[in-house]
Protein backbone atom coordinates (compact mmCIF):
# COMPACT_ATOMS: atom_id res chain seq x y z
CA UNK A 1 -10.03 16.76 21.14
CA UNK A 2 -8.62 13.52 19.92
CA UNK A 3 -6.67 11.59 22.34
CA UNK A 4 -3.01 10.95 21.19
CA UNK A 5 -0.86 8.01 22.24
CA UNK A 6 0.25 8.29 25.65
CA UNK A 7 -1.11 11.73 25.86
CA UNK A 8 -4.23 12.49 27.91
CA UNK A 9 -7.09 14.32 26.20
CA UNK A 10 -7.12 17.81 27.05
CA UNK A 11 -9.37 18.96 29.74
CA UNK A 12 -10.11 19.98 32.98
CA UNK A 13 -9.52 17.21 36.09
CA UNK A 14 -12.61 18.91 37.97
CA UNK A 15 -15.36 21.73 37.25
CA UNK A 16 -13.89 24.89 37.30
CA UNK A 17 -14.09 27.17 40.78
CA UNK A 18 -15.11 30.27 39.72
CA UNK A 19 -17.01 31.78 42.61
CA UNK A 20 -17.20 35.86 42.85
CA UNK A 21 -17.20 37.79 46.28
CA UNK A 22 -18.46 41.17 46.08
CA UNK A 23 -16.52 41.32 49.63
CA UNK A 24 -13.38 41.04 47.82
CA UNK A 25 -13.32 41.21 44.59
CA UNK A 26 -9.62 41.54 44.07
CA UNK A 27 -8.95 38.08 45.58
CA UNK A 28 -12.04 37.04 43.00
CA UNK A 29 -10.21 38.64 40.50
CA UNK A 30 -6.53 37.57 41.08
CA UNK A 31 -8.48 33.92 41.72
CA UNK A 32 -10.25 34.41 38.00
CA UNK A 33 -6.76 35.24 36.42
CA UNK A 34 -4.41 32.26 38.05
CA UNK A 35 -7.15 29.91 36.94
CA UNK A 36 -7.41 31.30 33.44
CA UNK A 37 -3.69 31.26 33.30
CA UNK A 38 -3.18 28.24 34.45
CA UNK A 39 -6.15 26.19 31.91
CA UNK A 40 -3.86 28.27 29.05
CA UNK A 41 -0.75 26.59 30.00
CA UNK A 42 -2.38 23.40 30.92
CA UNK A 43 -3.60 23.65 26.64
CA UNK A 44 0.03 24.70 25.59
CA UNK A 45 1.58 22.04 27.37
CA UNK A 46 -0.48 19.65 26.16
CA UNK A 47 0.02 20.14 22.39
CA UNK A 48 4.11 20.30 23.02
CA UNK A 49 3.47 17.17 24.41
CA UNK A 50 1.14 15.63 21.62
CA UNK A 51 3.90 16.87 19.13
CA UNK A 52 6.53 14.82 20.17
CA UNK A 53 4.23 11.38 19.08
CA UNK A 54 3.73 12.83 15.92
CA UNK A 55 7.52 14.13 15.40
CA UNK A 56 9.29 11.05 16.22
CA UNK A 57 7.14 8.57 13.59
CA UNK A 58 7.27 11.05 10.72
CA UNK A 59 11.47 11.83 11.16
CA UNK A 60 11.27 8.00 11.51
CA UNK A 61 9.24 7.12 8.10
CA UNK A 62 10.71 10.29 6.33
CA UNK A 63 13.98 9.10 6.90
CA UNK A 64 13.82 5.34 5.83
CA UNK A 65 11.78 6.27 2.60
CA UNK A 66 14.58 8.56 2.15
CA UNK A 67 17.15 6.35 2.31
CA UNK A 68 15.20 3.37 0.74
CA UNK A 69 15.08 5.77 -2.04
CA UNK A 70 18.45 6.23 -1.97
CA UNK A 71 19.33 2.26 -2.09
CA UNK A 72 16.84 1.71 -4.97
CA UNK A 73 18.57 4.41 -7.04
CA UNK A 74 22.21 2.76 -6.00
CA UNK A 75 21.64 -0.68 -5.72
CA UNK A 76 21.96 -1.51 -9.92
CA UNK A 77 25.40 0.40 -9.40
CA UNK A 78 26.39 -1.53 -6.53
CA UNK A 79 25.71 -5.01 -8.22
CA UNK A 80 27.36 -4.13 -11.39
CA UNK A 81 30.58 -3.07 -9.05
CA UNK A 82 30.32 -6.53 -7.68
CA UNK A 83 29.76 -8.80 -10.91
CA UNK A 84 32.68 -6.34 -11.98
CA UNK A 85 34.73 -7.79 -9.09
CA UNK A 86 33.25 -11.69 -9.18
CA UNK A 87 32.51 -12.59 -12.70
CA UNK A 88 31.11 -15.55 -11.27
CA UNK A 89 28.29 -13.35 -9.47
CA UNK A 90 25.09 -12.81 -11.36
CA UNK A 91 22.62 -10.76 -9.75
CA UNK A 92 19.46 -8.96 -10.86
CA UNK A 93 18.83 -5.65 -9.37
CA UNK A 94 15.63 -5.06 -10.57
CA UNK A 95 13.51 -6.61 -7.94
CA UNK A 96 15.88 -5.23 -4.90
CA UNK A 97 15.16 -1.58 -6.98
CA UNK A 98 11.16 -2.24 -6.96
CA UNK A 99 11.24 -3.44 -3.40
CA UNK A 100 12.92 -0.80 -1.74
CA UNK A 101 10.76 2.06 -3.75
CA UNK A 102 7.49 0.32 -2.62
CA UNK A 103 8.54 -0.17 1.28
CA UNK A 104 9.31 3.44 1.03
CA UNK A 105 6.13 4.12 -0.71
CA UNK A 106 4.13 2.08 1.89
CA UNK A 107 5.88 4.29 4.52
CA UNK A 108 4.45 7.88 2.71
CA UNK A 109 1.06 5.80 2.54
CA UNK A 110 1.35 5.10 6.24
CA UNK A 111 2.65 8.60 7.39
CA UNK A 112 -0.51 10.01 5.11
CA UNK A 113 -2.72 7.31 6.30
CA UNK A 114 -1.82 8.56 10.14
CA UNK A 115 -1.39 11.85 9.61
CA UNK A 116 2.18 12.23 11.85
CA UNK A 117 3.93 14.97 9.43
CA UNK A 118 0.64 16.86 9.03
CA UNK A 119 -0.49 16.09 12.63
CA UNK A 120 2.55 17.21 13.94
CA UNK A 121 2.69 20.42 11.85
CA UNK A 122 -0.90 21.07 13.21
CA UNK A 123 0.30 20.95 17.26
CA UNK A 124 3.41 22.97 16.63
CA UNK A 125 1.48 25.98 15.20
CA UNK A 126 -1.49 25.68 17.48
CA UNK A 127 0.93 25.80 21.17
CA UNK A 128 2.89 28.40 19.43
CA UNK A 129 -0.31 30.73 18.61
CA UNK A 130 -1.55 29.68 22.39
CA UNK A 131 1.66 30.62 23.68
CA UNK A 132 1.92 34.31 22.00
CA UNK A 133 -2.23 34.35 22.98
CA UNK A 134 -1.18 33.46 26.96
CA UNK A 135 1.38 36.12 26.69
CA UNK A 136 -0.82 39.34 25.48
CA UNK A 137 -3.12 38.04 28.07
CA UNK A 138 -0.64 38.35 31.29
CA UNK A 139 0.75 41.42 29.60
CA UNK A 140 -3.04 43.04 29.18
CA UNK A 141 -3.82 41.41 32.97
CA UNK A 142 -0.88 43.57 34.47
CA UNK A 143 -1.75 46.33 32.41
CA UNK A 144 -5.07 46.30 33.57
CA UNK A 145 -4.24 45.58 37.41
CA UNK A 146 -1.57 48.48 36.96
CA UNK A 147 -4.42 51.08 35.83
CA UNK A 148 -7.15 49.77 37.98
CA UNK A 149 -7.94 51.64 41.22
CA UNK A 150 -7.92 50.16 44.55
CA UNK A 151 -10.72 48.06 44.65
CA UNK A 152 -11.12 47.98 41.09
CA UNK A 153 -14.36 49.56 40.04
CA UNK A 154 -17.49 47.66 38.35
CA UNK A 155 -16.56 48.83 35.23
CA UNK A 156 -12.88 47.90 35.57
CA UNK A 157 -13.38 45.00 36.85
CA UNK A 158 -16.27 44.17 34.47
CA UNK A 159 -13.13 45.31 31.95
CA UNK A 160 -10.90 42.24 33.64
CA UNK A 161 -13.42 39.55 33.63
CA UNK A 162 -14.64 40.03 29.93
CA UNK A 163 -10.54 39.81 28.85
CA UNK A 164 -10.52 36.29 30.46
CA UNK A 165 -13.70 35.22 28.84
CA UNK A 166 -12.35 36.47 25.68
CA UNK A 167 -9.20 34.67 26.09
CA UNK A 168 -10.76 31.09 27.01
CA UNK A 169 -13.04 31.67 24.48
CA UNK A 170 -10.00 32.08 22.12
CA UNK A 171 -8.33 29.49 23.43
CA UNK A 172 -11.16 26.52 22.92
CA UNK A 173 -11.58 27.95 19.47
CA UNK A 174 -8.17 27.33 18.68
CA UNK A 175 -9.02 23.84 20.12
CA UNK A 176 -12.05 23.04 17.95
CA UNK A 177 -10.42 24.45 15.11
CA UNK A 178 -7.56 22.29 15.23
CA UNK A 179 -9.48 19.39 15.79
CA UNK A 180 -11.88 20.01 13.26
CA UNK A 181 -8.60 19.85 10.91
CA UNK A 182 -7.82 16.48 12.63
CA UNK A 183 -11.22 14.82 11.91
CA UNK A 184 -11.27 16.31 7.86
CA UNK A 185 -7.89 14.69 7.63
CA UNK A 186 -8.81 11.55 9.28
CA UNK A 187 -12.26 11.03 7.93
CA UNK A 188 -10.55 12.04 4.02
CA UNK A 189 -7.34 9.84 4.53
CA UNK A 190 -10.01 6.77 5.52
CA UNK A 191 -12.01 7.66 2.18
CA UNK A 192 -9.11 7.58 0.35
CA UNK A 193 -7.37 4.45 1.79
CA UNK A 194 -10.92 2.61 0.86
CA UNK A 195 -10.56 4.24 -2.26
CA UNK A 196 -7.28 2.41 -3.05
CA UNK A 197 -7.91 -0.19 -1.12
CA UNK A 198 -11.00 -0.93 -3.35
CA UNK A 199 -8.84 -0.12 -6.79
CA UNK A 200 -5.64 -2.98 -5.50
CA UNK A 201 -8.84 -5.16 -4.79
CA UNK A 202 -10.40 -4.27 -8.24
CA UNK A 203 -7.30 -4.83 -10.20
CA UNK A 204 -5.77 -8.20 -8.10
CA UNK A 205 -9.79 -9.58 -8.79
CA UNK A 206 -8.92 -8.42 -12.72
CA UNK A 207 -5.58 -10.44 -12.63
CA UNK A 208 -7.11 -13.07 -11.20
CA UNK A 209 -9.84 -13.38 -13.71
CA UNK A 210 -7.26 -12.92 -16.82
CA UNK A 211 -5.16 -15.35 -15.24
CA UNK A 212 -8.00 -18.01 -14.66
CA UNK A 213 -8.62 -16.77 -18.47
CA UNK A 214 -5.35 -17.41 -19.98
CA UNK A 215 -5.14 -21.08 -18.17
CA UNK A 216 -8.24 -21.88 -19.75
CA UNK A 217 -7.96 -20.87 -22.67
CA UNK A 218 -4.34 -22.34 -22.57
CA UNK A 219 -5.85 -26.20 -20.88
CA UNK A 220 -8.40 -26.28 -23.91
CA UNK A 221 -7.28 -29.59 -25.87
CA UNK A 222 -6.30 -29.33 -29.36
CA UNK A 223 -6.19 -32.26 -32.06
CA UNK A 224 -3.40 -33.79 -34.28
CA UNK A 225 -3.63 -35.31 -37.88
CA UNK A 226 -0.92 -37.16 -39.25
CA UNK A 227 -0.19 -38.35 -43.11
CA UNK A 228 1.65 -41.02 -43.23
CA UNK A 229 2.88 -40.45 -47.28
CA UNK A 230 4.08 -43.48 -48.06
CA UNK A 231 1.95 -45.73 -45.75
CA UNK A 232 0.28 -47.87 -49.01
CA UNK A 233 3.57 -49.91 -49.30
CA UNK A 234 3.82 -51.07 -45.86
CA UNK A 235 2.72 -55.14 -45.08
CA UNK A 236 -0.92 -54.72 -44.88
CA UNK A 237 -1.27 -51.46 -45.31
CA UNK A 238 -0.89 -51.21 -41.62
CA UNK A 239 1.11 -48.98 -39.16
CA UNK A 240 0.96 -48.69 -35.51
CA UNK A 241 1.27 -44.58 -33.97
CA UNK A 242 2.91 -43.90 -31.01
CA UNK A 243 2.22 -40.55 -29.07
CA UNK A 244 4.39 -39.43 -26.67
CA UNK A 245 4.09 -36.17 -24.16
CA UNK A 246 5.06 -35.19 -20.37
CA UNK A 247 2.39 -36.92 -19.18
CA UNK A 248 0.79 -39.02 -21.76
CA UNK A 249 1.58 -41.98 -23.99
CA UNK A 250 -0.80 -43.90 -26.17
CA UNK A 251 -0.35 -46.46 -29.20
CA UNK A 252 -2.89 -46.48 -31.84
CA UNK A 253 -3.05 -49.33 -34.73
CA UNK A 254 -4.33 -47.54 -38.46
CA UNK A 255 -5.25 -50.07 -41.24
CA UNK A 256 -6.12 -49.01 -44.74
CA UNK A 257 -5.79 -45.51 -44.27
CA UNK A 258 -3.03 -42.95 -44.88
CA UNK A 259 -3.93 -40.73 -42.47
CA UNK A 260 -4.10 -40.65 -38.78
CA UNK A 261 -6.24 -38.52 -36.24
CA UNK A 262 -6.37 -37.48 -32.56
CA UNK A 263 -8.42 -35.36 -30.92
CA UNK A 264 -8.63 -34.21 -27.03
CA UNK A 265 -5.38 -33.09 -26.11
CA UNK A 266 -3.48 -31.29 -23.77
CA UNK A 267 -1.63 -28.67 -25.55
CA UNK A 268 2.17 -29.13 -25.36
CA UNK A 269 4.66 -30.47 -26.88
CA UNK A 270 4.71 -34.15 -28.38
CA UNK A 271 6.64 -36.81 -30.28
CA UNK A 272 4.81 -39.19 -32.59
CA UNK A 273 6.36 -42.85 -33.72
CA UNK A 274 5.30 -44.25 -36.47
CA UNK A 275 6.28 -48.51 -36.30
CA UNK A 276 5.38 -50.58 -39.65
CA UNK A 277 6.65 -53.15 -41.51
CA UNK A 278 7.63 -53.74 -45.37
CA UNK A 279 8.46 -57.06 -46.70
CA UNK A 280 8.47 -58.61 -43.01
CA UNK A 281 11.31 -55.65 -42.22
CA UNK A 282 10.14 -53.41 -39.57
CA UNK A 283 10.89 -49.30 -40.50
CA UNK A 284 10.21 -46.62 -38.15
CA UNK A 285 10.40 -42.27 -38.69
CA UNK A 286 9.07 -39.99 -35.86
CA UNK A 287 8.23 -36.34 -35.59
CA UNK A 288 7.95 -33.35 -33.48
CA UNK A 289 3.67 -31.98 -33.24
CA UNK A 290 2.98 -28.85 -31.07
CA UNK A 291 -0.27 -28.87 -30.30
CA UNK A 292 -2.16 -25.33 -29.16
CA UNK A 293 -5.40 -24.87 -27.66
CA UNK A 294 -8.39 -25.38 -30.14
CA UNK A 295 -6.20 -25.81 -33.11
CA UNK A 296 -5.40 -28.96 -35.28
CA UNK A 297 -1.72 -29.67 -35.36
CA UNK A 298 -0.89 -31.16 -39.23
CA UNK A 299 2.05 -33.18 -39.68
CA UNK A 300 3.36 -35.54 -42.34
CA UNK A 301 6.27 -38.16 -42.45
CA UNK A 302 7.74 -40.56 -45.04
CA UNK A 303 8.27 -44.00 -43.74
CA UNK A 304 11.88 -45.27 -44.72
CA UNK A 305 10.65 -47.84 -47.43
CA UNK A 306 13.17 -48.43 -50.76
């Protein structure tokens, strides 16, 4: 029998005294029957007991999921009564919805994991079917007593002692029934909390790997060309490019050449300046380049020449 928390496992403080005296075997008999009786009782009491550690955690988790239920399915109503009231409240319920279903989700899991509704159900029935059992046994001990004669005789007595044995015998199979349906639970409930243990793992090492995918794939540098239409009329044929980003800023000098190239960078957003000078005037024009990951941004500007 499992032990349960803060209840001793069942069974006997010392080796039973079962001693027969053919001298008296009443005494032996009424001696047979108190001790019987009293190991019955002992195994009763013991389950009532056990049931109260398993009732009180599974009222306890069945009533929080209950009412964190209960707050998931009320809390968008309650924040729309309050951004009715304050217009200057903005609230999203979503997240308070999702984290009240999964604590009360985690709280099945754990009363499953534990077994406290199930082990609970399991003690009530088994002291209730000991109880009735301990009663047809002091009802058939009187009856027997009542028809015996005075001493018993070998057969009646024989009679006596196998109804005891039959009863204890009952008794522990009740016992190694029930836990029997304490270790299937227990050793099933572990398989399956590996079991999802292993899938959470399985899918948070998936997200993980898409994730380091995605930033990759996202951090992979991507390359700009710029036409510069008009850039034949400027002194020289010369213009200077100036790149611009979050991070980065870099001037490049282009001579004889309408067209300007850059490759090896970050993707993002970036502005690009393009300085020159016609007839000793300077003239300037800028533009706006996204560039994405393993792509060529194109982009073309008109320097402000008459």
């Amino acid at each position: 029998m499992p032990d349960k928390r803060g209840v001793r496992n069942l069974r006997r403080e010392d080796a039973p005294d079962i001693v027969w005296d053919s001298t008296s075997p009443i005494q032996s008999l009424e001696k047979l029957s108190r001790l019987v009786d009293l190991e019955g009782q002992k195994a009763i009491d013991w389950y009532w007991k056990a049931t109260r550690w398993k009732r009180i955690p599974s009222q306890w988790i069945q009533f929080l999921a209950l009412l964190l239920t209960a707050a998931a399915g009320l809390a968008p109503i309650v924040v729309q009564l309050i951004e009715n009231l304050r217009r200057d409240i903005k609230f999203d319920s979503g997240p308070l919805a999702s984290l009240c279903v999964g604590i009360a989700a985690s709280l099945i899991g754990l009363d499953k994991a534990f077994g406290y509704s199930s082990g609970w159900t399991r003690c009530v029935l088994t002291a209730t079917s000991m109880t009735k059992l301990l009663d047809e046994y002091r009802m058939d001990s009187i009856a027997f007593t009542a028809a015996a004669s005075s001493p018993p005789s070998p057969g009646q007595q024989a009679a006596i002692i196998q109804r005891a044995k039959d009863f204890v015998s009952t008794m522990q199979g009740m016992v190694i029934q029930e836990t029997r349906e304490w270790a299937t639970e227990f050793q099933s409930n572990l398989a399956q909390m590996e079991k999802d243990i292993a899938a959470q793992l399985n899918s948070l090492k998936a997200q993980v790997e898409k994730k380091a995918r995605e930033d990759d794939l996202a951090n992979r540098p991507g390359a700009i060309e710029l036409t510069v239409t008009n850039a034949n009329k400027t002194d020289g044929f010369t213009f200077e490019v100036v790149l611009e980003g979050s991070t980065h800023r870099s001037v490049d000098s282009v001579s004889n050449a309408t067209v300007w190239t850059r490759i090896n960078n970050r993707p993002g957003q970036y502005r690009v300046i393009v300085n020159a000078a016609t007839n000793g005037k300077p003239v300037s024009t800028s533009a706006i380049v996204t560039i994405s990951p393993w792509d060529t941004a194109s982009a073309s500007v008109i320097l402000p020449i008459d």
